[in-house]
N, C-alpha and C. Protein backbone atom coordinates (compact mmCIF):
# COMPACT_ATOMS: atom_id res chain seq x y z
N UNK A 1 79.60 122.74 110.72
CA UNK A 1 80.69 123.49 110.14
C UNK A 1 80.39 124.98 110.32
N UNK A 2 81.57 126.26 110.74
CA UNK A 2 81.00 126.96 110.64
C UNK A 2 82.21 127.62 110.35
N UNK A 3 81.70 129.20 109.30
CA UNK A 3 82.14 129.70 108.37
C UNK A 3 82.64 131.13 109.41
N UNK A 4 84.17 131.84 109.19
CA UNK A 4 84.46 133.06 109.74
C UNK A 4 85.22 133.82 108.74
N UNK A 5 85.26 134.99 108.90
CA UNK A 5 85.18 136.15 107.69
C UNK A 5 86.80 136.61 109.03
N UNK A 6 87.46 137.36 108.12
CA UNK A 6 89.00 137.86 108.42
C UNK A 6 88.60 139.20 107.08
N UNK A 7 89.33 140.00 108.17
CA UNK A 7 89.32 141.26 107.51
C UNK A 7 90.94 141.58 107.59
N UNK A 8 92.01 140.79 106.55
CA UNK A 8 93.79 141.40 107.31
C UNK A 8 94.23 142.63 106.03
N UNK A 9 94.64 143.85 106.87
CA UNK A 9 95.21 144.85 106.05
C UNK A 9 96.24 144.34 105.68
N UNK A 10 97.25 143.65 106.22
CA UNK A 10 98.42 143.36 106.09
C UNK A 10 98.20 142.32 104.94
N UNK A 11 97.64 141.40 104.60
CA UNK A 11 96.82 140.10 103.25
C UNK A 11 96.90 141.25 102.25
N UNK A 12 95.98 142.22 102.41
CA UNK A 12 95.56 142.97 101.30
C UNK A 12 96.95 143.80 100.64
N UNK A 13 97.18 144.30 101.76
CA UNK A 13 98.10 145.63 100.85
C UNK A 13 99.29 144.43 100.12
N UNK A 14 100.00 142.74 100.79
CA UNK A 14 100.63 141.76 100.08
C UNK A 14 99.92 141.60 98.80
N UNK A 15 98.93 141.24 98.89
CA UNK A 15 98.22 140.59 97.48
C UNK A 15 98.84 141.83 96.34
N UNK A 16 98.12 143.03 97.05
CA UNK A 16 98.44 144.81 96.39
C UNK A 16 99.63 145.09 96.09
N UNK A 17 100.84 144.65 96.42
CA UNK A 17 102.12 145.04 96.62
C UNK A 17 102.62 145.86 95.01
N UNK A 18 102.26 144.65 94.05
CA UNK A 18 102.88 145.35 92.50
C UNK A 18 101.65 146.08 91.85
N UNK A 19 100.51 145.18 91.97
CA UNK A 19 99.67 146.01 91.17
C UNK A 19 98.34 146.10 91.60
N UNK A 20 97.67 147.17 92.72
CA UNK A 20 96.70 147.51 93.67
C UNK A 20 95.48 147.49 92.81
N UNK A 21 94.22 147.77 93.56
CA UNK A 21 93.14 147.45 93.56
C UNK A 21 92.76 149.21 93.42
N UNK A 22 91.60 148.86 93.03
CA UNK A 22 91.43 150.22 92.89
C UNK A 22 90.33 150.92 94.32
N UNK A 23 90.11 150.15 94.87
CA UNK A 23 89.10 149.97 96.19
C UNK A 23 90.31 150.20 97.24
N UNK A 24 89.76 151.15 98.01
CA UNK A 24 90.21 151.11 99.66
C UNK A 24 90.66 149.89 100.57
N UNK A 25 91.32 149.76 101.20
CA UNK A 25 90.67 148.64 102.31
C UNK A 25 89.58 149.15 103.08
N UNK A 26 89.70 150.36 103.62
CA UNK A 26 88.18 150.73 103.93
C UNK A 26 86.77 150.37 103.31
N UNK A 27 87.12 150.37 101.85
CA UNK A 27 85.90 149.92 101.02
C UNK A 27 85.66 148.74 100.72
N UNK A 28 86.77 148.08 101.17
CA UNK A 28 87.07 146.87 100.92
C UNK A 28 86.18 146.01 102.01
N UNK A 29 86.62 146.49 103.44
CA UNK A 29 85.61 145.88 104.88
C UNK A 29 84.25 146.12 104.05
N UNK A 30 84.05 147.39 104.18
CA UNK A 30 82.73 147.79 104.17
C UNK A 30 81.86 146.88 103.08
N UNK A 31 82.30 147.28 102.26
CA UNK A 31 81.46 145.87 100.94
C UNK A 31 81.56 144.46 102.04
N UNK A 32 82.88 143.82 102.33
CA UNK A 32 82.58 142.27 102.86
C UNK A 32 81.76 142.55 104.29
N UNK A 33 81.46 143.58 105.30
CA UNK A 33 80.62 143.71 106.16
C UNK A 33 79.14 143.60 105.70
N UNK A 34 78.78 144.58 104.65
CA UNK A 34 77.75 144.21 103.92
C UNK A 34 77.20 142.57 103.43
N UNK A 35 78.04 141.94 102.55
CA UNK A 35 77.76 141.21 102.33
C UNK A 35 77.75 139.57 103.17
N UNK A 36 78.55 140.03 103.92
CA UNK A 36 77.91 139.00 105.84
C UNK A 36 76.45 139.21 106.13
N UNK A 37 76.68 140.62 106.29
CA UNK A 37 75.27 140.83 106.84
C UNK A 37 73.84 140.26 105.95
N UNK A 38 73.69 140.70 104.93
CA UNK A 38 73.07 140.40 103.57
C UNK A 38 72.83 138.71 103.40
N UNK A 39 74.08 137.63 103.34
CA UNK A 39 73.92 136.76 102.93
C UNK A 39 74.60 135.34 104.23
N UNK A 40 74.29 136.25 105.40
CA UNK A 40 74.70 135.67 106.43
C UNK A 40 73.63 134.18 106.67
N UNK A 41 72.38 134.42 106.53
CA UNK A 41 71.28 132.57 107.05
C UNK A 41 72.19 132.37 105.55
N UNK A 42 71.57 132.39 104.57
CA UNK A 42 72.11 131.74 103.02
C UNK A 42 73.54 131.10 102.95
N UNK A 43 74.59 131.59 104.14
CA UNK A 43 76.15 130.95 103.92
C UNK A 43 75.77 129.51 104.98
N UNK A 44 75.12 130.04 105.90
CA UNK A 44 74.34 128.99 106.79
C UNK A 44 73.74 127.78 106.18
N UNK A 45 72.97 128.05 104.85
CA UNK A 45 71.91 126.77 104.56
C UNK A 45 72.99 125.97 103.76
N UNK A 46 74.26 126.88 103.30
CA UNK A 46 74.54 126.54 102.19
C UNK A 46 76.06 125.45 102.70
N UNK A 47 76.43 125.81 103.94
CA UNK A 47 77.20 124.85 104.61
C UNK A 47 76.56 123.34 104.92
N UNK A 48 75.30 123.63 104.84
CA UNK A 48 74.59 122.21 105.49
C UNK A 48 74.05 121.54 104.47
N UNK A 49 73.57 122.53 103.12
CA UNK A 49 73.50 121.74 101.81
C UNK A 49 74.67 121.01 100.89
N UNK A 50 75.73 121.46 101.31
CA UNK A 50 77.13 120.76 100.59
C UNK A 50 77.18 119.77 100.72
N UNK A 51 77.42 119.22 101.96
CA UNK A 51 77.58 117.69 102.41
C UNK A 51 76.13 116.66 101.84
N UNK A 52 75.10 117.22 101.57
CA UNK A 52 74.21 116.26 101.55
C UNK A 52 74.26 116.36 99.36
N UNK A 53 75.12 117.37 98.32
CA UNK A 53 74.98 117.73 97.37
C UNK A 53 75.91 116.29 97.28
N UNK A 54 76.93 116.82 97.97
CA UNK A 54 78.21 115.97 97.35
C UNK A 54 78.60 114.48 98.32
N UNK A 55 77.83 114.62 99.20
CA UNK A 55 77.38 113.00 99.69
C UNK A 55 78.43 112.60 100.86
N UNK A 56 79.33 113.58 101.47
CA UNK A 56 80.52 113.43 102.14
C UNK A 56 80.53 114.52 103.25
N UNK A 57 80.91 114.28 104.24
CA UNK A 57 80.88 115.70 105.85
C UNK A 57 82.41 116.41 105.43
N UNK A 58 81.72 117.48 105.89
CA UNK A 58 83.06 118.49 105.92
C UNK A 58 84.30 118.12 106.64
N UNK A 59 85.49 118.00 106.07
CA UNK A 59 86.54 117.62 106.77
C UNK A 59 87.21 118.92 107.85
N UNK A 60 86.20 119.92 108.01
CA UNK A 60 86.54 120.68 109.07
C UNK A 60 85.64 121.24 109.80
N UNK A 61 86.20 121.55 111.02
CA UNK A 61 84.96 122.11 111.87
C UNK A 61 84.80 124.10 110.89
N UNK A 62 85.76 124.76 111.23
CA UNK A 62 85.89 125.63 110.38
C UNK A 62 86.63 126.08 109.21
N UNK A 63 85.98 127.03 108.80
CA UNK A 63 86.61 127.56 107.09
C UNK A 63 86.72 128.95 108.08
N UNK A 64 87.83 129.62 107.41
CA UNK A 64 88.21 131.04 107.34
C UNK A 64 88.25 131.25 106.10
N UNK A 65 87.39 132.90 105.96
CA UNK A 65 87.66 133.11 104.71
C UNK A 65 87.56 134.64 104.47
N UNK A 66 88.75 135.24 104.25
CA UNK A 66 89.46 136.59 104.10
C UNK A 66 88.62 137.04 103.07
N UNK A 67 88.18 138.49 103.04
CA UNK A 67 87.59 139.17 102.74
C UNK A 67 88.88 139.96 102.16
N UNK A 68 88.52 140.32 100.33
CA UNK A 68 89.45 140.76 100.11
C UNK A 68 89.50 141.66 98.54
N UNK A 69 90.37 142.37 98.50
CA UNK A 69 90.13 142.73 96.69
C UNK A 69 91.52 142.70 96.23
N UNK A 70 91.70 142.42 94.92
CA UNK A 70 92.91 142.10 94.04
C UNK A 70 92.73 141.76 92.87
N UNK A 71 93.75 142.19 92.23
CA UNK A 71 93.65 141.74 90.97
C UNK A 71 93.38 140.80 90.00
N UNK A 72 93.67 139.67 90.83
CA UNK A 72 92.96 138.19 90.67
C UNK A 72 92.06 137.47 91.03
N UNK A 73 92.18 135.95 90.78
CA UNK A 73 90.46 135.83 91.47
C UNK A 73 90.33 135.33 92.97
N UNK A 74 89.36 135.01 93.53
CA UNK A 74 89.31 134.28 94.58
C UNK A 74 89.69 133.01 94.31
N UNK A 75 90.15 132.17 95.98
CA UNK A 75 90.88 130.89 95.49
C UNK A 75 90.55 130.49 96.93
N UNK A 76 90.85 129.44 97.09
CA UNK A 76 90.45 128.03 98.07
C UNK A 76 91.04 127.91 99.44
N UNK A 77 92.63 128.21 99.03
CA UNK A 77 93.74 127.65 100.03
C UNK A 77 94.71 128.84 100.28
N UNK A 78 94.29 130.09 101.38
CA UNK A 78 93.44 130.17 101.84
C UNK A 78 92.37 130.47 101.37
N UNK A 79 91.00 130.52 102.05
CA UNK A 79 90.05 130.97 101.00
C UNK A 79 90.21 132.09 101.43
N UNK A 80 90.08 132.88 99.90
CA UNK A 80 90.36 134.30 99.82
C UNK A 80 89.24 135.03 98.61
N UNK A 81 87.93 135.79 99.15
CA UNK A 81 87.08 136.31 98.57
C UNK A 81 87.07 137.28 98.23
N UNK A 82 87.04 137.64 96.75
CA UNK A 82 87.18 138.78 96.14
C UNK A 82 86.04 139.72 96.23
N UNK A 83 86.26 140.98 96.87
CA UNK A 83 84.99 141.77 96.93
C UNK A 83 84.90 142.01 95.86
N UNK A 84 82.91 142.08 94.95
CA UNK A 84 82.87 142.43 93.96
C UNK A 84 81.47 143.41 93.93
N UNK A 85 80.98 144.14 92.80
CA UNK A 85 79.64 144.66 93.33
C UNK A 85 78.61 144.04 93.41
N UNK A 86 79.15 142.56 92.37
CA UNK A 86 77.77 141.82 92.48
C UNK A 86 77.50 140.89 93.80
N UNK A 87 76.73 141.27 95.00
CA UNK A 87 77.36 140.53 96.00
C UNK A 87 76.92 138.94 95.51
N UNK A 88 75.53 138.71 94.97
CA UNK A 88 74.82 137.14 94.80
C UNK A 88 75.96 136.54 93.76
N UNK A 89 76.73 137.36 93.03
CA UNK A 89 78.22 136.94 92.26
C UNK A 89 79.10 136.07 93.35
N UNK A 90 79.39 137.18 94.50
CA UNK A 90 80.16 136.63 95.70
C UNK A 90 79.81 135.38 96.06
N UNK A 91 78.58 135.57 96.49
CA UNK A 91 77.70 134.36 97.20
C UNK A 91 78.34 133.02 96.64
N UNK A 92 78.34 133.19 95.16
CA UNK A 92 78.02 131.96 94.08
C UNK A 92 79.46 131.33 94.19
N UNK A 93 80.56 132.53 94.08
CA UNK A 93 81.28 132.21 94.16
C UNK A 93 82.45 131.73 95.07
N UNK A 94 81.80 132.01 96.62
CA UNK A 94 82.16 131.70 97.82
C UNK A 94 81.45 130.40 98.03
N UNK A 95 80.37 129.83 97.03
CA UNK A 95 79.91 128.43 97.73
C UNK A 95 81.01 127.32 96.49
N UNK A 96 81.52 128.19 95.35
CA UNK A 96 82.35 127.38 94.38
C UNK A 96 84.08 126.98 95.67
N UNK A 97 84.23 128.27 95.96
CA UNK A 97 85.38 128.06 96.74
C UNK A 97 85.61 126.96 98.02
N UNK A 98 84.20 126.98 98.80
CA UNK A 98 83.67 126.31 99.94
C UNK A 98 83.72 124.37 99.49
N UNK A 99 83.23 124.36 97.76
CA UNK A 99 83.19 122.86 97.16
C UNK A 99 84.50 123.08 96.96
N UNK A 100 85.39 123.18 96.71
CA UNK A 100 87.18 123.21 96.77
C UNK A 100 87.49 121.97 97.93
N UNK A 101 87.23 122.25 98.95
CA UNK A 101 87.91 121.26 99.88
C UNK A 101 87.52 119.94 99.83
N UNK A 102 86.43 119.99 99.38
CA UNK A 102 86.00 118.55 98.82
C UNK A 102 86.38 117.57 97.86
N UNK A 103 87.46 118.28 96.92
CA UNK A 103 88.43 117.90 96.05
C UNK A 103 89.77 118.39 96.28
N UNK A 104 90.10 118.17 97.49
CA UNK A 104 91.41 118.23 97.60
C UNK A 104 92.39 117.26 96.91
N UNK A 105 93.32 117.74 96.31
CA UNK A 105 94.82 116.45 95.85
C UNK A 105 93.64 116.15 94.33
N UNK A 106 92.62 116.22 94.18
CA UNK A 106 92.33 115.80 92.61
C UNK A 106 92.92 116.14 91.52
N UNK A 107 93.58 115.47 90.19
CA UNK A 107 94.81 115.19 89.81
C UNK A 107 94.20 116.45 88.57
N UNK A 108 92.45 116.10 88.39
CA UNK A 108 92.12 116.37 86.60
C UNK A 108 91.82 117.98 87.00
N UNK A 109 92.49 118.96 87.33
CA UNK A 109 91.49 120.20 87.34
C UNK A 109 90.48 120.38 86.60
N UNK A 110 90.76 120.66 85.71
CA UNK A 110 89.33 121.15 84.70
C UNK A 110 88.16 120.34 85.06
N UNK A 111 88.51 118.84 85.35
CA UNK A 111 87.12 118.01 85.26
C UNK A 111 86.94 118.61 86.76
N UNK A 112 87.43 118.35 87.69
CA UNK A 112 87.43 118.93 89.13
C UNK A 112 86.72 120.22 89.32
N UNK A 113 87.05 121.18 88.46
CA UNK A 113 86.04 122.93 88.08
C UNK A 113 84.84 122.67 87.76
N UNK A 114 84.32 121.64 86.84
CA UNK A 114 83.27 121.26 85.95
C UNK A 114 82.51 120.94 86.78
N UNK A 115 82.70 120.06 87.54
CA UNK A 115 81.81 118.97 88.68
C UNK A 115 81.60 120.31 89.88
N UNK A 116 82.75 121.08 90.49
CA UNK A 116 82.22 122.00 91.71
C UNK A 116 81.29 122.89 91.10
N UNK A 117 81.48 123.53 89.32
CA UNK A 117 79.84 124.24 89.33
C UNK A 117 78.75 123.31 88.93
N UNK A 118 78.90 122.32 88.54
CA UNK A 118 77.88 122.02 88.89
C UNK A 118 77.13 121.71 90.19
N UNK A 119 78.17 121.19 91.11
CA UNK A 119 77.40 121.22 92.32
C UNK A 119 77.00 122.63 92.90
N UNK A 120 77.36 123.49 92.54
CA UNK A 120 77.31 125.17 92.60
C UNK A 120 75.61 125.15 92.34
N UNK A 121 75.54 124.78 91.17
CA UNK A 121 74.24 125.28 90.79
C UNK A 121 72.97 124.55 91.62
N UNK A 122 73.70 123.29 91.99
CA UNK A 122 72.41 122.29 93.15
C UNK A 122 72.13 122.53 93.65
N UNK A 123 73.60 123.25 94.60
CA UNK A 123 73.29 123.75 96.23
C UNK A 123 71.95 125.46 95.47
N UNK A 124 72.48 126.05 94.81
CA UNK A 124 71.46 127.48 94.31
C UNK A 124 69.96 126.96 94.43
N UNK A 125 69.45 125.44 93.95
CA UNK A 125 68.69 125.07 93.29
C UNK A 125 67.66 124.69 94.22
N UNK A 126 69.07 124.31 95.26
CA UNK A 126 68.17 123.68 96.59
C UNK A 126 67.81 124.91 97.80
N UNK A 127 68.74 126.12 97.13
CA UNK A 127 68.33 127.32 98.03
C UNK A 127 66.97 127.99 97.62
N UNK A 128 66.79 127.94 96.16
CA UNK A 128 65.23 128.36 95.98
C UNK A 128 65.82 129.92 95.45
N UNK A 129 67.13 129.96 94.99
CA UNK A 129 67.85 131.54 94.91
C UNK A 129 67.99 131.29 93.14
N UNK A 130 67.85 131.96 92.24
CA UNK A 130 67.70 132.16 90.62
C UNK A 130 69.06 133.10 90.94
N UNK A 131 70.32 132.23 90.29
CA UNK A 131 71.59 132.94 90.41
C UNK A 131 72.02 132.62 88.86
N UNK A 132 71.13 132.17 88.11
CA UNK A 132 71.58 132.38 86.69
C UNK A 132 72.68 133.18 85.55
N UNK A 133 72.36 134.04 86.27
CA UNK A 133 73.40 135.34 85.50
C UNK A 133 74.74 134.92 86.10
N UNK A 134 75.07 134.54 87.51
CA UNK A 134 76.05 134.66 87.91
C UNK A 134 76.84 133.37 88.18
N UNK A 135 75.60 132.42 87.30
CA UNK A 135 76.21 130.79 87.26
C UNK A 135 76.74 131.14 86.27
N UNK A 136 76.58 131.87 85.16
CA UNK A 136 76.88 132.22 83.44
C UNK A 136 78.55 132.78 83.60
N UNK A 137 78.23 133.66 84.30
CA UNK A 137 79.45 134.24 84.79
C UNK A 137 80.63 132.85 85.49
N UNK A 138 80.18 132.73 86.17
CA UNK A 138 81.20 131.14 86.61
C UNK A 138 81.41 129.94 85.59
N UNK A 139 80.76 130.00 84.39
CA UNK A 139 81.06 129.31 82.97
C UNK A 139 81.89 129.92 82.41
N UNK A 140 81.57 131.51 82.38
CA UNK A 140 82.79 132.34 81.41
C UNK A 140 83.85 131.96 82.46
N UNK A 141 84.36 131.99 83.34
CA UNK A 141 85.36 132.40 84.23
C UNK A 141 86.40 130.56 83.88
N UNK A 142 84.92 129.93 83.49
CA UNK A 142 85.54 128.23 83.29
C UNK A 142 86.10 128.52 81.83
N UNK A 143 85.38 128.80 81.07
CA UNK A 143 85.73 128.75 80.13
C UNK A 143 87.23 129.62 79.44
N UNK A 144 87.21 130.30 80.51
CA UNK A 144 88.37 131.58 80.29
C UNK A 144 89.62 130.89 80.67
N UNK A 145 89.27 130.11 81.35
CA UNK A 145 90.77 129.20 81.99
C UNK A 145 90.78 128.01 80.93
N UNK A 146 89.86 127.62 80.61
CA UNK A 146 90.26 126.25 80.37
C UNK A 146 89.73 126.02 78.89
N UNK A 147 89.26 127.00 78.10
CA UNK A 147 88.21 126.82 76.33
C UNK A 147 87.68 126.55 76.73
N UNK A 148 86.44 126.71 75.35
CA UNK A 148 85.51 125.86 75.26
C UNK A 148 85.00 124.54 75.00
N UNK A 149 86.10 124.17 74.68
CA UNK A 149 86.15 122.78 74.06
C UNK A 149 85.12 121.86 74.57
N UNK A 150 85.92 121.30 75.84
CA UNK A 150 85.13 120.73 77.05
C UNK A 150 84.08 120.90 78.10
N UNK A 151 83.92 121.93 77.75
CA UNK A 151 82.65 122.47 78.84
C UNK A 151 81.66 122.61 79.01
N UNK A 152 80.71 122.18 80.22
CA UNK A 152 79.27 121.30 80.20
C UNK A 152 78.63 122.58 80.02
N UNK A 153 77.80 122.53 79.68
CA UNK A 153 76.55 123.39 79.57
C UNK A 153 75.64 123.36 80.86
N UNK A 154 75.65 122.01 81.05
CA UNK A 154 74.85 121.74 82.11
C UNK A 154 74.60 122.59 83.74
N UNK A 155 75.60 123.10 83.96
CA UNK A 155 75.19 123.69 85.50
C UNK A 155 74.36 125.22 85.34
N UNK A 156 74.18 125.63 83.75
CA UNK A 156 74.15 126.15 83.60
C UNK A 156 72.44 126.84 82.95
N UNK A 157 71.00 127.11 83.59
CA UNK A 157 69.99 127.06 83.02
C UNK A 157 69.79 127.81 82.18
């Protein structure tokens, strides 16, 4: 499987249309150039650790995935990555987006969110990378959508 980065002005300034970002698109490349460069072997290990986390081959040869900033969050279909400062944030959250296709058409979201961080935190676990803070952060972000009610503790050290 292999992973390609899109840089579209035309994506950005749409997403931007009512209510913009406070980042450039200039600043916008430049952060997602950075963070290619930075976490380019790691998107590598982390394509080849999915399939063996979640027990199933990628149903594609490639992922595209737009490099981007907006007001909202990153999302799956297309995948669309929110530049942020924390890049190992990005990371975490570009391997949550990447477990997306693996639950395509699944009916339960929330349980469907629950299960991709946890596999989030396997694939981290099996990288040998301490992304703690920014697994915490992907609990608040669960928890922000969906309470607390239901929500595992578990992906979470």
């Amino acid at each position: 499987m292999e992973v390609e980065f899109f840089y579209s002005a035309v994506y950005f300034r749409s997403l931007n249309k009512y209510k913009s970002t406070k980042r450039t698109w200039d600043e916008v490349k430049k952060i997602g150039k950075r963070f290619e460069k930075k976490y380019g072997s790691e998107i590598s290990q982390i394509v080849k650790i999915i399939p063996k986390v979640i027990g199933k081959p990628w149903r594609r040869k490639i992922i595209e995935v737009y490099i981007i900033d907006w007001i909202g969050p990153s999302f799956s279909h297309p995948l669309t990555l929110k530049v942020r400062k924390d890049m190992l944030l990005m990371l975490v959250i570009l391997t949550h987006e990447f477990l997306h296709d693996f639950y395509l058409g699944e009916a339960n979201i929330e349980e469907v969110e629950e299960t991709i961080n946890k596999n989030v935190a396997q694939v981290f676990k099996r990288l040998n990378i301490d992304a703690t803070r920014q697994l915490k952060v992907l609990q608040d972000f669960h928890e922000k959508r969906f309470g607390k009610r239901n929500v595992s503790k578990t992906f979470v050290k």
